[in-house]
Protein backbone atom coordinates (compact mmCIF):
# COMPACT_ATOMS: atom_id res chain seq x y z
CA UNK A 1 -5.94 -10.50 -24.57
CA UNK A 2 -6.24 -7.21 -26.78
CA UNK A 3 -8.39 -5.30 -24.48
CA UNK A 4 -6.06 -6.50 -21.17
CA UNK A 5 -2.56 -5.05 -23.41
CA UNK A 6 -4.69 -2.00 -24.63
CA UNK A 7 -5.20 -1.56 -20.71
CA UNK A 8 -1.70 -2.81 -19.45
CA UNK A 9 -0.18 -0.27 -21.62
CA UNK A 10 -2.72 3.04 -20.56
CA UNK A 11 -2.02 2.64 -17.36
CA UNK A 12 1.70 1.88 -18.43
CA UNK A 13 1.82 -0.85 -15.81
CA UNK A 14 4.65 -2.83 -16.47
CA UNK A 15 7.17 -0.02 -16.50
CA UNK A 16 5.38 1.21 -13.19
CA UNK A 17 6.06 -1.98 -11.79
CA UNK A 18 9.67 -2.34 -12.22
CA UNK A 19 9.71 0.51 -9.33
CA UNK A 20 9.24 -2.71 -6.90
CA UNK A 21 12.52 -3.54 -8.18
CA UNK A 22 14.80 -0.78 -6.46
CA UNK A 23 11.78 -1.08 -3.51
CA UNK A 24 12.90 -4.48 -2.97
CA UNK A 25 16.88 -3.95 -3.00
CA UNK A 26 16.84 -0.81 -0.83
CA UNK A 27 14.52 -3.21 1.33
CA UNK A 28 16.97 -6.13 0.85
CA UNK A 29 20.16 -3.94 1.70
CA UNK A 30 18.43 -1.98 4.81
CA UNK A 31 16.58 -5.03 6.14
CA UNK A 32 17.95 -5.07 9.80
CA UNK A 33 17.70 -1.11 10.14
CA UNK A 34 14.20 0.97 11.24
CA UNK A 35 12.91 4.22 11.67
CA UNK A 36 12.41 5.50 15.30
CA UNK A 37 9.52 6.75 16.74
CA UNK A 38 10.04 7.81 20.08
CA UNK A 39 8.29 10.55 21.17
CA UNK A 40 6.24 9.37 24.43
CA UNK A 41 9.63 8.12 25.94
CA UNK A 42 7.86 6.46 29.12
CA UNK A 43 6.05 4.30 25.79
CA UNK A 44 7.33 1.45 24.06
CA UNK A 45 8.88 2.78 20.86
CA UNK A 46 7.22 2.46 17.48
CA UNK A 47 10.01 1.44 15.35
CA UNK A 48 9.02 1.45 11.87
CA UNK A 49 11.41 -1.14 10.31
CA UNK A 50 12.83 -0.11 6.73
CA UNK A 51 11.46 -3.54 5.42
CA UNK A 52 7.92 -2.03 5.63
CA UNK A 53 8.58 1.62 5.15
CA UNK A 54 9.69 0.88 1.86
CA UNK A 55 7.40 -1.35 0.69
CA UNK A 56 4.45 1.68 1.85
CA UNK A 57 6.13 4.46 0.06
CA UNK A 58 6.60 2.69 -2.96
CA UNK A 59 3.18 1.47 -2.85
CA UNK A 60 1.94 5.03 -2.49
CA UNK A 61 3.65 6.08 -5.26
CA UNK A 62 2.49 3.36 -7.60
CA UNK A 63 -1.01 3.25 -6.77
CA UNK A 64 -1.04 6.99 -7.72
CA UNK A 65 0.84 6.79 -10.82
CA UNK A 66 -1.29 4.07 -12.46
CA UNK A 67 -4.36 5.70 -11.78
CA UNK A 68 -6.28 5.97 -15.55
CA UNK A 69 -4.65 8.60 -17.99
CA UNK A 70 -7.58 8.23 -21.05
CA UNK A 71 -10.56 6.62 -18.32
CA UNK A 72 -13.07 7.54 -21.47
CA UNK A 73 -10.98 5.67 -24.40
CA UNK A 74 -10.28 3.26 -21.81
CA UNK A 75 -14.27 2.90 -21.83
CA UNK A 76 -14.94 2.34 -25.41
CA UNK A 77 -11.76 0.02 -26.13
CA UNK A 78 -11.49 -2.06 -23.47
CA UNK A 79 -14.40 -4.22 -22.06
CA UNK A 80 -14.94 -4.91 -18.29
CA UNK A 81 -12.72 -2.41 -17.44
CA UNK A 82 -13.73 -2.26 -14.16
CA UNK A 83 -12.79 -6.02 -13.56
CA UNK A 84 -9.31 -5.34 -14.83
CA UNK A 85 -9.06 -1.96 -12.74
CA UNK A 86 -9.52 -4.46 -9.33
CA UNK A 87 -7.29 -7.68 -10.39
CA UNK A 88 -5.09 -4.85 -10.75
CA UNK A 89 -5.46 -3.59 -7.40
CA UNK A 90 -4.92 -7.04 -6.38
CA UNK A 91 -2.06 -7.07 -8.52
CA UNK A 92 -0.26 -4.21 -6.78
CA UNK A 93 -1.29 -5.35 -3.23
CA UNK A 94 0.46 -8.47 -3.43
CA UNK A 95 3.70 -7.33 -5.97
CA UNK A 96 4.06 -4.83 -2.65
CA UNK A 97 4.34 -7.53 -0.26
CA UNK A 98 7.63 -8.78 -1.91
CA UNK A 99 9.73 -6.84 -0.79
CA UNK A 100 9.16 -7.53 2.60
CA UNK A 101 9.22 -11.68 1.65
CA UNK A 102 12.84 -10.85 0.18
CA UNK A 103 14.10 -9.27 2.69
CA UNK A 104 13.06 -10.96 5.88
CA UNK A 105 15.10 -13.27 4.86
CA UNK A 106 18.06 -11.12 5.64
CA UNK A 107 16.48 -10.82 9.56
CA UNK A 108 18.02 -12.41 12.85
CA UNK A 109 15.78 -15.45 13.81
CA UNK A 110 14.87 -13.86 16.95
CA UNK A 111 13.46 -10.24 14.98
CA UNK A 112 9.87 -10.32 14.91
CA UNK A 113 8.41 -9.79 11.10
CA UNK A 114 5.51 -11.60 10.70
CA UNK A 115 3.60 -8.24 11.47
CA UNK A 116 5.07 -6.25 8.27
CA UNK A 117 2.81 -8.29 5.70
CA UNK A 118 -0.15 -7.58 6.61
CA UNK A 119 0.69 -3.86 7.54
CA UNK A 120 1.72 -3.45 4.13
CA UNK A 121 -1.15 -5.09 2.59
CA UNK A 122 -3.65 -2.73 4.76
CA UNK A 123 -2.11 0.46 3.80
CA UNK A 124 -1.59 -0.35 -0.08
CA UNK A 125 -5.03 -1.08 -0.34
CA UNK A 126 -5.45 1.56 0.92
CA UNK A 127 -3.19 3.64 -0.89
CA UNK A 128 -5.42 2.20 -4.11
CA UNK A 129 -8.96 3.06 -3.16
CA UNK A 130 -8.09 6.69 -1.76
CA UNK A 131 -6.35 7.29 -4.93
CA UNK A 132 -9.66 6.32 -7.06
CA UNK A 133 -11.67 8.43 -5.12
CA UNK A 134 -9.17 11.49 -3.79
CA UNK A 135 -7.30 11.56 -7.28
CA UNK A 136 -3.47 10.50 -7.23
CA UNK A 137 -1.44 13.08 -5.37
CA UNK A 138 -4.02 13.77 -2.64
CA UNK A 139 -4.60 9.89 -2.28
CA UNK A 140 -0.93 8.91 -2.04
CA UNK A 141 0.25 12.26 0.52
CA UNK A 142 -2.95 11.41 2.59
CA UNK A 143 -1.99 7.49 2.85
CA UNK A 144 1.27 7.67 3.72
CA UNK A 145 0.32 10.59 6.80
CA UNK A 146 -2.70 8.41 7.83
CA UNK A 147 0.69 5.12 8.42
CA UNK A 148 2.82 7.87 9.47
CA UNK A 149 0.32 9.19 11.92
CA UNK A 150 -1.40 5.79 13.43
CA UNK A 151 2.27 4.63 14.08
CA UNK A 152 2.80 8.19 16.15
CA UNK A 153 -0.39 7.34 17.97
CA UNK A 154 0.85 3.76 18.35
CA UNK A 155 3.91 5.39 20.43
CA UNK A 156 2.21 8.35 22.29
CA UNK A 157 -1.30 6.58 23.03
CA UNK A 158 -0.71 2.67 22.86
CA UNK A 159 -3.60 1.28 24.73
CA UNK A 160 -6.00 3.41 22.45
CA UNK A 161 -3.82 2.27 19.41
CA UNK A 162 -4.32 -1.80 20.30
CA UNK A 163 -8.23 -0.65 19.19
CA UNK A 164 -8.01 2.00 17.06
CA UNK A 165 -5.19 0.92 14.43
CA UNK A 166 -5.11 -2.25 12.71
CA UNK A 167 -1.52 -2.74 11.83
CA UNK A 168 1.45 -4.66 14.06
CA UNK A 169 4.44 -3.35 15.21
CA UNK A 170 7.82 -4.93 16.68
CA UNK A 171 6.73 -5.11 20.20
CA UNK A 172 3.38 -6.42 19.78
CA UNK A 173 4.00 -8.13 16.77
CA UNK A 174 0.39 -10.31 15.85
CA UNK A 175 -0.10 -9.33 12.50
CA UNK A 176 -4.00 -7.86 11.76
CA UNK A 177 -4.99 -10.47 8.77
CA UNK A 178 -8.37 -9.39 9.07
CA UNK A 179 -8.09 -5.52 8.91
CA UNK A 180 -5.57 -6.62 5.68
CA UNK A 181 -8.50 -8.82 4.18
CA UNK A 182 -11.47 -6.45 4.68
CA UNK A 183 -9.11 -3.56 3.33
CA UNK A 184 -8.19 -5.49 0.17
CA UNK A 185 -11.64 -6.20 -0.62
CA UNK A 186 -13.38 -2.68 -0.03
CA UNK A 187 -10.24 -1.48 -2.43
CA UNK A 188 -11.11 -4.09 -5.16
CA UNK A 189 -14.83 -2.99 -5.12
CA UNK A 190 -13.84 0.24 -5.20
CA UNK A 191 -11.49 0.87 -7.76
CA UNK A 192 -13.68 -2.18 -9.91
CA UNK A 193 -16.66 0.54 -9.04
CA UNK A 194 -14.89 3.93 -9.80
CA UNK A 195 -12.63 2.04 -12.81
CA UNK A 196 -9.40 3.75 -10.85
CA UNK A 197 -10.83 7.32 -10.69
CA UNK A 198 -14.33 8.21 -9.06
CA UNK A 199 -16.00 11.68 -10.56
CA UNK A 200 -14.76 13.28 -8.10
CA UNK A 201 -10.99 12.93 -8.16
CA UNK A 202 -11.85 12.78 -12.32
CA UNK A 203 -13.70 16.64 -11.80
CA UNK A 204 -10.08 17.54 -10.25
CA UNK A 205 -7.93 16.72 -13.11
């Protein structure tokens, strides 16, 4: 239990996590609203509901910030650090799929939601392994482009989309469990592998 505090408080998780807090009242208050993306107007639109926007940024943001501030005392103090570096990264994938839980709850029956989870799941992992291996700014900015970008090309180019990006939207709304499982997993192995910051990103700061 010593080693797990010594690493709890390095990474200052817990005060980190109470950003899921406002995440999950903003999501709460905003539920029925979304953002549009309507650019190919002969297209379905690619409404980004606020009730996963939310949830992504904030995820973003956390996997950066709780990448490893002292990764060499975190080495000598704390044993199996890379095991604790992935339950964390499980940790954070499922904390960021509350927010969306919440505030579905606030939806009509007939809004389609199911699709949000699993989006949410896919892109935090996400979030988590490129910010191990790209260091935390670069791996946050570049994760939330990458959503930002697939749902563009979910708008402008949808039958290339339905193969080329694993996440749901409102009008096609089967969430992608598998892309959210095999995304999980690659970001537990790597940030259990790279102990939250590869050489690389660790060379950059």
């Amino acid at each position: 239990m010593g080693g797990l505090r010594l690493f709890l408080t390095a990474r200052a998780a817990l005060p980190i996590s109470t950003l899921w807090v406002p995440a999950t009242l903003v999501s709460l208050l905003f539920a029925r609203h979304a953002i549009p993306v309507d650019y190919a107007r002969f297209h379905e639109a690619r409404d980004i509901p606020i009730i996963e926007f939310v949830p992504i940024v904030t995820a973003c943001v956390v996997a950066g910030l709780l990448r490893p501030r002292m990764a060499e005392w975190e080495r000598l103090a704390v044993r199996r650090v890379g095991l604790l570096c992935g339950m964390l990264t499980v940790a954070t994938t499922a904390m960021a799929v509350l927010p969306v839980l919440v505030a579905a709850t606030r939806l009509p029956d007939h809004v389609s939601w199911e699709f949000v989870p699993a989006n949410v799941m896919t892109v935090t992992a996400v979030a988590c392994a490129l910010a191990a291996l790209l260091g935390a700014t670069t791996g946050a900015v570049l994760t939330l482009l990458v959503f930002l970008g697939a749902c563009l090309v979910q708008n402008l180019a949808p039958a290339a989309a339905h193969v080329l990006v694993p996440l749901g939207r409102i009008e096609d709304p089967d969430p992608h469990w598998l892309a959210a499982g095999t995304a999980c997993l690659l970001s537990v192995v790597i940030t259990a592998h790279t102990r939250g910051a590869g050489a690389w990103s660790r060379s950059r700061s």
